[in-house]
C-alpha atoms as a PDB file:
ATOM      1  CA  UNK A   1     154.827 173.184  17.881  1.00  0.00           C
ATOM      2  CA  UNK A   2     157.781 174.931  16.029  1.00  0.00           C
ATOM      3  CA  UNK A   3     160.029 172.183  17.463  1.00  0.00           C
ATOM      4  CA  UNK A   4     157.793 169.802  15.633  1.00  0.00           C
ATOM      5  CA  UNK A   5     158.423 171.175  12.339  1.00  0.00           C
ATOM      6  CA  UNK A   6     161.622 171.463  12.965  1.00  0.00           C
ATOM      7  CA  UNK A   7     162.472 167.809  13.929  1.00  0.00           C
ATOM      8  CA  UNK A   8     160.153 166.550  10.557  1.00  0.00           C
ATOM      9  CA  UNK A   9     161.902 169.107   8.524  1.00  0.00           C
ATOM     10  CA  UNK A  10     165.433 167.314   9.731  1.00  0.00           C
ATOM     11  CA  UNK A  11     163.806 164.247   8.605  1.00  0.00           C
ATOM     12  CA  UNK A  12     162.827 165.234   5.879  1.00  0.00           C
ATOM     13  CA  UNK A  13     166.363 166.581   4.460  1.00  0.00           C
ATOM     14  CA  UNK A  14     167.871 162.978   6.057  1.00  0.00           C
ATOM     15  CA  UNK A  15     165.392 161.004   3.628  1.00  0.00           C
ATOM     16  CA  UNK A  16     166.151 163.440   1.071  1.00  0.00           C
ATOM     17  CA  UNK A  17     170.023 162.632   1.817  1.00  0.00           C
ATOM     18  CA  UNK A  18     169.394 158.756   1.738  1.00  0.00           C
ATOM     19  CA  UNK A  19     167.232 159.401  -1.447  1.00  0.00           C
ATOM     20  CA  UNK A  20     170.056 161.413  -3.615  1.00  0.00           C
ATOM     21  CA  UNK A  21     172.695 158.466  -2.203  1.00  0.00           C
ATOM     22  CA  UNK A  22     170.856 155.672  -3.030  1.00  0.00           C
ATOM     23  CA  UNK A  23     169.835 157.447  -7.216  1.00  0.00           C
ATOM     24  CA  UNK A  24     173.621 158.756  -7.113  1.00  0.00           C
ATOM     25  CA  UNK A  25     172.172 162.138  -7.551  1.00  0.00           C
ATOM     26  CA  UNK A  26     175.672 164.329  -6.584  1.00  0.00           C
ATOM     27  CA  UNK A  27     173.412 167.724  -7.543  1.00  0.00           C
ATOM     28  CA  UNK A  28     170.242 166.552  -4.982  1.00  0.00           C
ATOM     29  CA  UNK A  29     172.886 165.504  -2.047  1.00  0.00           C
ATOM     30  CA  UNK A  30     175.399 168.485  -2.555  1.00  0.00           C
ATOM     31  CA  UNK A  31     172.122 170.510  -2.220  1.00  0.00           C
ATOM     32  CA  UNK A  32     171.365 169.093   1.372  1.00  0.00           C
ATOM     33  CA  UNK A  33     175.041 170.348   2.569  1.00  0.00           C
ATOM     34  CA  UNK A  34     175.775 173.683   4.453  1.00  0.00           C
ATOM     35  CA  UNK A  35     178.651 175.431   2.003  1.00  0.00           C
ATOM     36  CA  UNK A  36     180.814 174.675   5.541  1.00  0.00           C
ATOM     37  CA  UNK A  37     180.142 171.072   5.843  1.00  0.00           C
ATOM     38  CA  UNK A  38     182.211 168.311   6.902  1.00  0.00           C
ATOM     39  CA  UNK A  39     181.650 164.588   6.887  1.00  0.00           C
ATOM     40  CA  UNK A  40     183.628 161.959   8.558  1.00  0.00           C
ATOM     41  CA  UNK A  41     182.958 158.820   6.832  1.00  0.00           C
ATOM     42  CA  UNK A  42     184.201 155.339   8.267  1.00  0.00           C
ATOM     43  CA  UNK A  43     188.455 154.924   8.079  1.00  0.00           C
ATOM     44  CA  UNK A  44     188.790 158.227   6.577  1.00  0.00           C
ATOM     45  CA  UNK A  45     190.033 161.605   7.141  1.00  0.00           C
ATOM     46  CA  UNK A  46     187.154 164.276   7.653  1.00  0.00           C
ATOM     47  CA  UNK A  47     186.432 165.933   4.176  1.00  0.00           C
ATOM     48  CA  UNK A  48     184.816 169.774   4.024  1.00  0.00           C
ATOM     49  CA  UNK A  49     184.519 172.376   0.566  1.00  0.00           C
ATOM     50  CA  UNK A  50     186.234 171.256  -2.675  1.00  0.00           C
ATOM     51  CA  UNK A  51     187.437 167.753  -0.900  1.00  0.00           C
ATOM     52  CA  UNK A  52     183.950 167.148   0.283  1.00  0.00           C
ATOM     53  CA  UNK A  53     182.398 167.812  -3.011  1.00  0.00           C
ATOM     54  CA  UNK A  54     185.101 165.465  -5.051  1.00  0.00           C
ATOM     55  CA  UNK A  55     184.981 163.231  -2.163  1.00  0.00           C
ATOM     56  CA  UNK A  56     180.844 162.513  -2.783  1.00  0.00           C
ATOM     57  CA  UNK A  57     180.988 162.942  -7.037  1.00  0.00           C
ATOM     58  CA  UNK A  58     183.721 159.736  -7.009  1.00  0.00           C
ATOM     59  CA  UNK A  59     181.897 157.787  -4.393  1.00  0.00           C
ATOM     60  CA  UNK A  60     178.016 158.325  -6.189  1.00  0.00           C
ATOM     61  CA  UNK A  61     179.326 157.741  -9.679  1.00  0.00           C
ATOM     62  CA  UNK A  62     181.438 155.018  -8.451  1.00  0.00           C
ATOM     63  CA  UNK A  63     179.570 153.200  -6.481  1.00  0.00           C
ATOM     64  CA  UNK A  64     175.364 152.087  -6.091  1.00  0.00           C
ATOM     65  CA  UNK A  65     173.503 151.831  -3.164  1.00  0.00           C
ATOM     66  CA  UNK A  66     170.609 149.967  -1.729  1.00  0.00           C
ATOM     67  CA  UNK A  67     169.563 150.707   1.237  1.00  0.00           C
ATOM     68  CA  UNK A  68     168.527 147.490   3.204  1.00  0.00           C
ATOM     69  CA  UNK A  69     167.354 149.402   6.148  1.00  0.00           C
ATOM     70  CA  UNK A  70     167.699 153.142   7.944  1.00  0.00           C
ATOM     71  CA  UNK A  71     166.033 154.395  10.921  1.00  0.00           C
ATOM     72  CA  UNK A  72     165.597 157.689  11.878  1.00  0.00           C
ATOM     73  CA  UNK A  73     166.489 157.925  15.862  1.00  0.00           C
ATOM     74  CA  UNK A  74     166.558 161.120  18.240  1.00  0.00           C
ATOM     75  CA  UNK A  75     166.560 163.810  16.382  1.00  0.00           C
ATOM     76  CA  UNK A  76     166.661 167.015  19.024  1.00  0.00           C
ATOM     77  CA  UNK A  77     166.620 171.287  17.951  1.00  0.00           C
ATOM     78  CA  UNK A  78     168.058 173.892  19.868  1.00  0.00           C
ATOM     79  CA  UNK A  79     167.759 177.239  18.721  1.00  0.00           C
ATOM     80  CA  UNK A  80     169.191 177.078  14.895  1.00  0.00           C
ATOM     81  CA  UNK A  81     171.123 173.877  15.254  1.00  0.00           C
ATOM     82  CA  UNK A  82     170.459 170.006  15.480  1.00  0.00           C
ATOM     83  CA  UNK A  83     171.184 166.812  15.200  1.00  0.00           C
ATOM     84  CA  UNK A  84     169.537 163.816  14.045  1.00  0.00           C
ATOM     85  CA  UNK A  85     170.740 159.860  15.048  1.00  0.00           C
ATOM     86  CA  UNK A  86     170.526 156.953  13.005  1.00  0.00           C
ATOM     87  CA  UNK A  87     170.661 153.384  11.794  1.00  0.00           C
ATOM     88  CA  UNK A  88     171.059 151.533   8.549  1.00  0.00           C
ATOM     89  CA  UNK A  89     172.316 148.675   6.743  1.00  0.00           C
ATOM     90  CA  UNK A  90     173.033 149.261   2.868  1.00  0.00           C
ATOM     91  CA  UNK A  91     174.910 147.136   0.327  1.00  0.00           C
ATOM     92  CA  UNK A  92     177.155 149.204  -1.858  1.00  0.00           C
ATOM     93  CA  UNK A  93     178.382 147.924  -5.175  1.00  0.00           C
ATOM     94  CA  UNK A  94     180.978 149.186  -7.334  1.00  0.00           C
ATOM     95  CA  UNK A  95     179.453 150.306 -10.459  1.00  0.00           C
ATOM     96  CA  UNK A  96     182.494 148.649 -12.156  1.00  0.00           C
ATOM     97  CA  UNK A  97     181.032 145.140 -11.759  1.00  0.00           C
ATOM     98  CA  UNK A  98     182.802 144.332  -8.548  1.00  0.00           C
ATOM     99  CA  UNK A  99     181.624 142.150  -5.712  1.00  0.00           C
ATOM    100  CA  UNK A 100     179.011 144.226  -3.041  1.00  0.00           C
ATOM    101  CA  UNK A 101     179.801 144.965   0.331  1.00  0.00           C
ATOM    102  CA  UNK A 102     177.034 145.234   2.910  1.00  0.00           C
ATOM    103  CA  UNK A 103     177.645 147.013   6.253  1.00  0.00           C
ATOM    104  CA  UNK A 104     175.670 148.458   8.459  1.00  0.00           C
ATOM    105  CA  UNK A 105     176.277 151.148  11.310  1.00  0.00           C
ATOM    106  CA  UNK A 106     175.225 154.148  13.695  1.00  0.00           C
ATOM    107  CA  UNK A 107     175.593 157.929  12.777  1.00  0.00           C
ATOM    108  CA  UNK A 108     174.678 161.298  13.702  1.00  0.00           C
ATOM    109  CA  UNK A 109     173.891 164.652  11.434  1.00  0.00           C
ATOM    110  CA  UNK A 110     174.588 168.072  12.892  1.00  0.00           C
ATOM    111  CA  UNK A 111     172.252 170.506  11.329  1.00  0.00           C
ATOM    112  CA  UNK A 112     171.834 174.048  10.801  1.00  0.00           C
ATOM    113  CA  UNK A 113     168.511 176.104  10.050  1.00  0.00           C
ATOM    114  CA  UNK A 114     169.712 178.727   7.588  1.00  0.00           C
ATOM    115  CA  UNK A 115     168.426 182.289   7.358  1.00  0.00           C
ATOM    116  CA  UNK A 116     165.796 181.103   4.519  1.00  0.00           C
ATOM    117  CA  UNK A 117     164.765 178.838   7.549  1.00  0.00           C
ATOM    118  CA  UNK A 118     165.927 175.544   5.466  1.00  0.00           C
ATOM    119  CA  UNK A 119     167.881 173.014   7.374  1.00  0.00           C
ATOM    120  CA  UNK A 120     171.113 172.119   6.251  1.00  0.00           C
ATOM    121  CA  UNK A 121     173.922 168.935   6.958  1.00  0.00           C
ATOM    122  CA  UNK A 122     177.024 171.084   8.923  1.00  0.00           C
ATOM    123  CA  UNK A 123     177.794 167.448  10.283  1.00  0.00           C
ATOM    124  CA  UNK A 124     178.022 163.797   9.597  1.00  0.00           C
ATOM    125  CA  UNK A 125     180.062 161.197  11.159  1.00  0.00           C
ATOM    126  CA  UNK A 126     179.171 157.589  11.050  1.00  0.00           C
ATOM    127  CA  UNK A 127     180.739 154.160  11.378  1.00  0.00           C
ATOM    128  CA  UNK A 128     180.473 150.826   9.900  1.00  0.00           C
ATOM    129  CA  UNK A 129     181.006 147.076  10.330  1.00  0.00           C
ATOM    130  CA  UNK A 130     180.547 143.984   8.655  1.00  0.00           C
ATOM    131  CA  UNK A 131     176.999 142.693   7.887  1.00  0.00           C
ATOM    132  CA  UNK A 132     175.238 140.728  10.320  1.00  0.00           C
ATOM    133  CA  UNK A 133     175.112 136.696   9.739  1.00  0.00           C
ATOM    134  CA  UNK A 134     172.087 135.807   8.990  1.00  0.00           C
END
């Protein structure tokens, strides 16, 4: 049953993730990151430490989000690492008063249980296209 717990724990940091993006909550997502992490947004370089962090604080305070959908997929433990797969669709508008831009996309976490047996993002990479039609 440990591998269970593990796989709802994941989830549970991922909705904490999506949570902290969607108030713009830099604190409650930075605290979701292993200190080694690296994300690979969409068209961008891979950002880890200092970058990472500046990266996330100009994107949440520039930027709101509303999720329109995300779906947890696989999400698979072995020993102290994991991932978890995903879905979404979000509309992100510039705080400034600019038009919104919805996308949606696929993207995978790579997680590590720490020694205080929290899990932790090491990973993200995800992509993005244009909104469906409707």
């Amino acid at each position: 049953m440990s591998g269970d717990r593990d796989r709802l724990a994941i989830i549970a940091v991922i909705d904490q993730e999506v949570s902290a993006a969607a108030s713009g909550d830099l604190q409650a997502y930075a605290a979701m990151l292993a200190d080694d992490a690296v994300l690979m947004p969409p068209n961008g370089d891979a950002r880890s430490g200092t970058a990472l962090r500046m990266w996330l604080q100009q994107f949440l305070e520039g930027f709101a989000v509303e999720w329109l959908s995300f779906q947890h997929g696989e999400v698979a433990v072995q020993g102290r690492l994991g991932y978890h797969c995903y879905e979404y669709e979000w509309r992100v508008r510039p705080r400034d008063g600019g038009a919104p831009t919805v996308s949606h996309g696929k993207g995978l976490h790579v997680m590590r249980r720490e020694d205080d047996r929290s899990w932790k993002i090491v990973g993200e990479i995800w992509n993005a296209s244009p909104a469906h039609d409707s």
